[in-house]
PDB file of N, CA and C in Angstrom:
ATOM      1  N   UNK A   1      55.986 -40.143  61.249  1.00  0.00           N
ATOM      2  CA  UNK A   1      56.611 -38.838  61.403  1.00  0.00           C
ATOM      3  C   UNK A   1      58.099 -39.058  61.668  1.00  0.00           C
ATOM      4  N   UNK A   2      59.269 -38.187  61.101  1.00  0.00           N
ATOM      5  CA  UNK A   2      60.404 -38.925  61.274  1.00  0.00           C
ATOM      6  C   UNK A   2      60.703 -38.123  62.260  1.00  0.00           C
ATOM      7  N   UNK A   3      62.139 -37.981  63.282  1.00  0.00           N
ATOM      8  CA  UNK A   3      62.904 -37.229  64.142  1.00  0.00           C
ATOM      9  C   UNK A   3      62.579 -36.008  64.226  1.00  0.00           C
ATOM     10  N   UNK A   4      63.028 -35.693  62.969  1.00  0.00           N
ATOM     11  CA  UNK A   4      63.070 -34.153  63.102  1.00  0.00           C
ATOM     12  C   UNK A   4      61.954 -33.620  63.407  1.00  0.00           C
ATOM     13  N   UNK A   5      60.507 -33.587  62.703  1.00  0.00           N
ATOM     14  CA  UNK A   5      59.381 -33.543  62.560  1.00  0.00           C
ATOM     15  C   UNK A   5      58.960 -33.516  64.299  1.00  0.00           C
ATOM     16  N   UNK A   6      58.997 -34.718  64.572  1.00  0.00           N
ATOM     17  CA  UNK A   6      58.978 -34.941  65.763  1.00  0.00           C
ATOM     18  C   UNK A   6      60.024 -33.584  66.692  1.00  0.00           C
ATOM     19  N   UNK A   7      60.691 -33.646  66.561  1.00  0.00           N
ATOM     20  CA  UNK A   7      61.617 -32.987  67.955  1.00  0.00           C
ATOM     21  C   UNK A   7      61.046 -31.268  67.366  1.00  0.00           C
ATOM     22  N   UNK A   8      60.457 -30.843  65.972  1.00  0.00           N
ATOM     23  CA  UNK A   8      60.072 -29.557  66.073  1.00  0.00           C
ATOM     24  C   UNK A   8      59.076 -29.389  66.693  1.00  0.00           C
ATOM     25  N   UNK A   9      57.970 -30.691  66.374  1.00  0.00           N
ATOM     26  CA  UNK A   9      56.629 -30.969  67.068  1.00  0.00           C
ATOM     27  C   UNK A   9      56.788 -30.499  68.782  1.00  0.00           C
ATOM     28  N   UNK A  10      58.113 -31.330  69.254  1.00  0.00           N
ATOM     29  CA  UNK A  10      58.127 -31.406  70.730  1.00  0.00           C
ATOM     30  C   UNK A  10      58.323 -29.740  70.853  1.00  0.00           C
ATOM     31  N   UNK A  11      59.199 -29.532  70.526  1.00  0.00           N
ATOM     32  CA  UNK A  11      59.921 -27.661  70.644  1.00  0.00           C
ATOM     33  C   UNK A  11      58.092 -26.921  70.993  1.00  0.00           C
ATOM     34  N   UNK A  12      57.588 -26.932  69.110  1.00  0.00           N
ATOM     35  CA  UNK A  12      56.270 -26.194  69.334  1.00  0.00           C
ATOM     36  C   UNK A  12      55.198 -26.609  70.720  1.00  0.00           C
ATOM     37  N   UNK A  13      55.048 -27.526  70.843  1.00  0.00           N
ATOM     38  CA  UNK A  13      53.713 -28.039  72.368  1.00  0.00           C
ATOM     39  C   UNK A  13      54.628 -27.218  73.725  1.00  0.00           C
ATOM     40  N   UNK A  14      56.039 -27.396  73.550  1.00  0.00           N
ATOM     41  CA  UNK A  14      56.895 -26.884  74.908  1.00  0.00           C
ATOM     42  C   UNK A  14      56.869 -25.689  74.840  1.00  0.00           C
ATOM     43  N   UNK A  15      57.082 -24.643  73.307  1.00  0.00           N
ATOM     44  CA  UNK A  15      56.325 -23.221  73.396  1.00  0.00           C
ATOM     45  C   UNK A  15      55.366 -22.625  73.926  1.00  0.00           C
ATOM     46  N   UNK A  16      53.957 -23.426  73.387  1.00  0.00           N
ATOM     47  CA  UNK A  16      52.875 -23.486  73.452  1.00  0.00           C
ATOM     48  C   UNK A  16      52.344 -23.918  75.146  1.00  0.00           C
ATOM     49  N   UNK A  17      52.869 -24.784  75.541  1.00  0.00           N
ATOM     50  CA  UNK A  17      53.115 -24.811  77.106  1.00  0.00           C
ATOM     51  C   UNK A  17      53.624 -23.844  77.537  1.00  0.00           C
ATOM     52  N   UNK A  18      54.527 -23.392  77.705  1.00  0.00           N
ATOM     53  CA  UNK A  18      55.417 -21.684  78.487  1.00  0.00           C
ATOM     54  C   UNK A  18      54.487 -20.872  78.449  1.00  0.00           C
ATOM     55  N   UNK A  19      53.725 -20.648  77.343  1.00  0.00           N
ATOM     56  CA  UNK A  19      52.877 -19.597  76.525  1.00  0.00           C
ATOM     57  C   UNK A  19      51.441 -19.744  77.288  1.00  0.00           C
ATOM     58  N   UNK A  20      51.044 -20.470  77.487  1.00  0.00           N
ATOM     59  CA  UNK A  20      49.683 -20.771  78.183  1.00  0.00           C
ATOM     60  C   UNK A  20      49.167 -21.617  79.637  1.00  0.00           C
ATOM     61  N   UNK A  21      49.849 -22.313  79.622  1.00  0.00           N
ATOM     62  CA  UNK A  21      50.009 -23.178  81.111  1.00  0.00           C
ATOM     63  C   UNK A  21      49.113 -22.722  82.220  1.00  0.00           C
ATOM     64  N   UNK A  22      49.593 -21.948  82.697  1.00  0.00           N
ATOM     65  CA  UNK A  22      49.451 -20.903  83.888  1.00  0.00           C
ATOM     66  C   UNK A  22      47.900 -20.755  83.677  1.00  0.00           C
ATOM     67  N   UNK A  23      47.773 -19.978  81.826  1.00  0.00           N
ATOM     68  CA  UNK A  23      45.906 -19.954  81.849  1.00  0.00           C
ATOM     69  C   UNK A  23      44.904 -21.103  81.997  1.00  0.00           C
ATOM     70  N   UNK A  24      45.898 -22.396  81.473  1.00  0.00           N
ATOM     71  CA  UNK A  24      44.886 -23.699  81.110  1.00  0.00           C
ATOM     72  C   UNK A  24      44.926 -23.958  82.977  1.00  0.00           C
ATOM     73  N   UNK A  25      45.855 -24.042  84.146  1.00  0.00           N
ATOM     74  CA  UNK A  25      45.458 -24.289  85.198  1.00  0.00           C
ATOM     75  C   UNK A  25      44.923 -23.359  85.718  1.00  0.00           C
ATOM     76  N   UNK A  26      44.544 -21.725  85.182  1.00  0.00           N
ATOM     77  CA  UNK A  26      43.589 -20.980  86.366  1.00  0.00           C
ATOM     78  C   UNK A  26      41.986 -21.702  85.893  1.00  0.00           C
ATOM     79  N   UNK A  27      42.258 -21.797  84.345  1.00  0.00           N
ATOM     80  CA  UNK A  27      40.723 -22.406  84.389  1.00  0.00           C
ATOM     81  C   UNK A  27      40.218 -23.859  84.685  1.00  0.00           C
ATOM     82  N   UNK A  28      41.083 -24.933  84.931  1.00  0.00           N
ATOM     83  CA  UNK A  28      41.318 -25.690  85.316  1.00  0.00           C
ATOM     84  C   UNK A  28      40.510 -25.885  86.839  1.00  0.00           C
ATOM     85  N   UNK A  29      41.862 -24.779  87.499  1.00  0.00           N
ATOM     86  CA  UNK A  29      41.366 -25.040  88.898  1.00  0.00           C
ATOM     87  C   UNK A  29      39.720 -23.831  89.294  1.00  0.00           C
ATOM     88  N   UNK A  30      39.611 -22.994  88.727  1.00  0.00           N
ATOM     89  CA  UNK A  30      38.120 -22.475  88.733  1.00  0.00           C
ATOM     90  C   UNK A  30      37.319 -23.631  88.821  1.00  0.00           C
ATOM     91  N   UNK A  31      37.340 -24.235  87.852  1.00  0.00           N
ATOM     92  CA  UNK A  31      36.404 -25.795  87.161  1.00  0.00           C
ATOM     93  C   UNK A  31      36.700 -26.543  88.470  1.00  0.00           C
ATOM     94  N   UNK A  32      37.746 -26.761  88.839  1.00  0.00           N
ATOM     95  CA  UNK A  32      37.780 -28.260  89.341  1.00  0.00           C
ATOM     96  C   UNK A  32      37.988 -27.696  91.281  1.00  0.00           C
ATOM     97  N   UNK A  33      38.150 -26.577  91.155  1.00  0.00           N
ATOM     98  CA  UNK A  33      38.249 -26.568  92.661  1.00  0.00           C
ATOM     99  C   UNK A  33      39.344 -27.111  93.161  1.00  0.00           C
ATOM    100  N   UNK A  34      40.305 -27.735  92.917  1.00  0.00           N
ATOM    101  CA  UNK A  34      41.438 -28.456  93.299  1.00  0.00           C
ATOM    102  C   UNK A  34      42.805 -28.640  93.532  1.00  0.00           C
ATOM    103  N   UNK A  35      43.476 -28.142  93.720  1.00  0.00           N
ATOM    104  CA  UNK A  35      44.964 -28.156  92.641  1.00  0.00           C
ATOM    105  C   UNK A  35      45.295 -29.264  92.100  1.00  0.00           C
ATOM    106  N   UNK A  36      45.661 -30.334  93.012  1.00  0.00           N
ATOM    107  CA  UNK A  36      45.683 -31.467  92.264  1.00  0.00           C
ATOM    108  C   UNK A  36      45.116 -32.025  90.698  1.00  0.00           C
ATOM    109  N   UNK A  37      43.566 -31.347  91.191  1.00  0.00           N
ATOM    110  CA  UNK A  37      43.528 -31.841  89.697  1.00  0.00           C
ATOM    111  C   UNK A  37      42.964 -31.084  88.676  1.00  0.00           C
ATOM    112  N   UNK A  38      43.585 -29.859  88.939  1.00  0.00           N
ATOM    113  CA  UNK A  38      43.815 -29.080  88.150  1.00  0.00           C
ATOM    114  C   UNK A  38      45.081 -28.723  87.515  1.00  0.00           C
ATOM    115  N   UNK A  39      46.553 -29.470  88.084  1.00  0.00           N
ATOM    116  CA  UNK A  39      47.650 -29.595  87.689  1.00  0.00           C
ATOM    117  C   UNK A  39      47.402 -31.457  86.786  1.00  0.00           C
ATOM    118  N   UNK A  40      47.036 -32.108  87.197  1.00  0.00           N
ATOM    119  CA  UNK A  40      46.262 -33.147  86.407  1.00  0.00           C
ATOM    120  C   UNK A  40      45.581 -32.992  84.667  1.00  0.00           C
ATOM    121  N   UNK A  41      44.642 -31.897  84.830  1.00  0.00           N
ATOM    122  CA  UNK A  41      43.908 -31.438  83.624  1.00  0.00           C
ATOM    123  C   UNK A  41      44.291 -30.377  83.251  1.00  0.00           C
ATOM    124  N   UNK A  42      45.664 -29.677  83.828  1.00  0.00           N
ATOM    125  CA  UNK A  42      46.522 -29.097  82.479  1.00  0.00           C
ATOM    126  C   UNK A  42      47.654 -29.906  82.010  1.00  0.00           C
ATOM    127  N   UNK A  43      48.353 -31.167  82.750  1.00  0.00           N
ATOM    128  CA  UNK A  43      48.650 -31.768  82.048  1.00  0.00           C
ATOM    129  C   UNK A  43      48.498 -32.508  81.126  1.00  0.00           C
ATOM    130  N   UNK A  44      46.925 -33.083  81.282  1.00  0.00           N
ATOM    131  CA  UNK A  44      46.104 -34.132  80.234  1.00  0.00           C
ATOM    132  C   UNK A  44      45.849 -32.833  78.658  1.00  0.00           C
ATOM    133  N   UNK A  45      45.735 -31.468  79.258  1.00  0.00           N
ATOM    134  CA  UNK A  45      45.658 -31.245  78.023  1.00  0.00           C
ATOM    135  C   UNK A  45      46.619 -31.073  76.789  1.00  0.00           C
ATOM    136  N   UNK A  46      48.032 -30.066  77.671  1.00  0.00           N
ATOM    137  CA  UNK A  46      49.715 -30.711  76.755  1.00  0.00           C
ATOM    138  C   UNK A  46      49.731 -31.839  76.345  1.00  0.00           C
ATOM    139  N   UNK A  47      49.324 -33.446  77.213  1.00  0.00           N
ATOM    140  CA  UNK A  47      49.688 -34.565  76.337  1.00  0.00           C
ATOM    141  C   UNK A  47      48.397 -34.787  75.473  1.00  0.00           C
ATOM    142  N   UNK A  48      47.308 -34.457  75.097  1.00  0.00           N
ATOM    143  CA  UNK A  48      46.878 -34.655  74.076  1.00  0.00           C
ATOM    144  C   UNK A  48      46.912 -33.085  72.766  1.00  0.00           C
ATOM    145  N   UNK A  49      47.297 -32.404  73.101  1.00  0.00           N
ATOM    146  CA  UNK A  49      47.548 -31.754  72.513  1.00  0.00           C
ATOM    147  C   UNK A  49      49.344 -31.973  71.795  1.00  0.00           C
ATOM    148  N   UNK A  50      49.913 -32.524  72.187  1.00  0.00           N
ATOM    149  CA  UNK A  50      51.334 -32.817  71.837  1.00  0.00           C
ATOM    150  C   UNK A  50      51.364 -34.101  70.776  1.00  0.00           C
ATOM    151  N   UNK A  51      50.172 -35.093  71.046  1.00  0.00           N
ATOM    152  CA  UNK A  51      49.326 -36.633  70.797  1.00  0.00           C
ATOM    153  C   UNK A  51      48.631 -35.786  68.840  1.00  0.00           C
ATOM    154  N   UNK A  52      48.214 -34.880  69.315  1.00  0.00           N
ATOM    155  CA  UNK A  52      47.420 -34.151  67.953  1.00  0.00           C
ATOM    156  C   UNK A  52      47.985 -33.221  66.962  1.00  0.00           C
ATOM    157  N   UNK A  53      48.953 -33.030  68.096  1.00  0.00           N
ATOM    158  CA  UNK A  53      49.947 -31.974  66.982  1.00  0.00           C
ATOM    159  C   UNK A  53      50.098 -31.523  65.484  1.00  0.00           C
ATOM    160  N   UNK A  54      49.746 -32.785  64.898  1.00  0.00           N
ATOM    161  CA  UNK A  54      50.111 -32.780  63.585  1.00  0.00           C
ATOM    162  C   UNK A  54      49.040 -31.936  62.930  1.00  0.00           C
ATOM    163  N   UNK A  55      47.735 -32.427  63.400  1.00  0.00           N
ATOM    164  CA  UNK A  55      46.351 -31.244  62.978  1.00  0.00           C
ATOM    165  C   UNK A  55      46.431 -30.049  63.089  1.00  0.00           C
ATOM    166  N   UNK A  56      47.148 -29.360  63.795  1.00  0.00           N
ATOM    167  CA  UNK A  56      46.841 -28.351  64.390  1.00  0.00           C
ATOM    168  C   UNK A  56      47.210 -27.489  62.947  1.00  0.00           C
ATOM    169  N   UNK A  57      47.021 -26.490  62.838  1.00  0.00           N
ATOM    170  CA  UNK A  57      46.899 -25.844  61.628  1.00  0.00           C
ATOM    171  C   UNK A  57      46.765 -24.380  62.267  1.00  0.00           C
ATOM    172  N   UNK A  58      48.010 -22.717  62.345  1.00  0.00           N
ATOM    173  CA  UNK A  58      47.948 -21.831  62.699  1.00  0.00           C
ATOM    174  C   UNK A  58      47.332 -20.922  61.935  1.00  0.00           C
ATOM    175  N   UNK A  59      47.124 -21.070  60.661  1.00  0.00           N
ATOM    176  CA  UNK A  59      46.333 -20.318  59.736  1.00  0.00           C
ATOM    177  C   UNK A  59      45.016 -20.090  60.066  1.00  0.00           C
TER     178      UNK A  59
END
């Protein structure tokens, strides 16, 4: 993937983070009871979701 590709990639997951965050840790911490690691398993999901990017397909 060259630069650019990449740095739009980064832009879209950092959208997509602003945009949802907040929901992936309420369900997070429902699930996990925790904060810790529920700030943990919304981060694990941005970095594999940022890791997959390229699949993702909005259509």
């Amino acid at each position: 993937m060259d630069q650019m590709n990449d740095s739009a990639r980064h832009s879209e997951v950092i959208a997509a983070y602003a945009a949802h965050a907040d929901d992936v840790y309420r369900l997070a911490y429902a699930i996990l009871r925790d904060q810790d690691d529920a700030v943990d398993a919304t981060q694990d999901v941005f970095v594999r979701a940022f890791e997959r990017w390229d699949r993702y397909d909005p259509q």
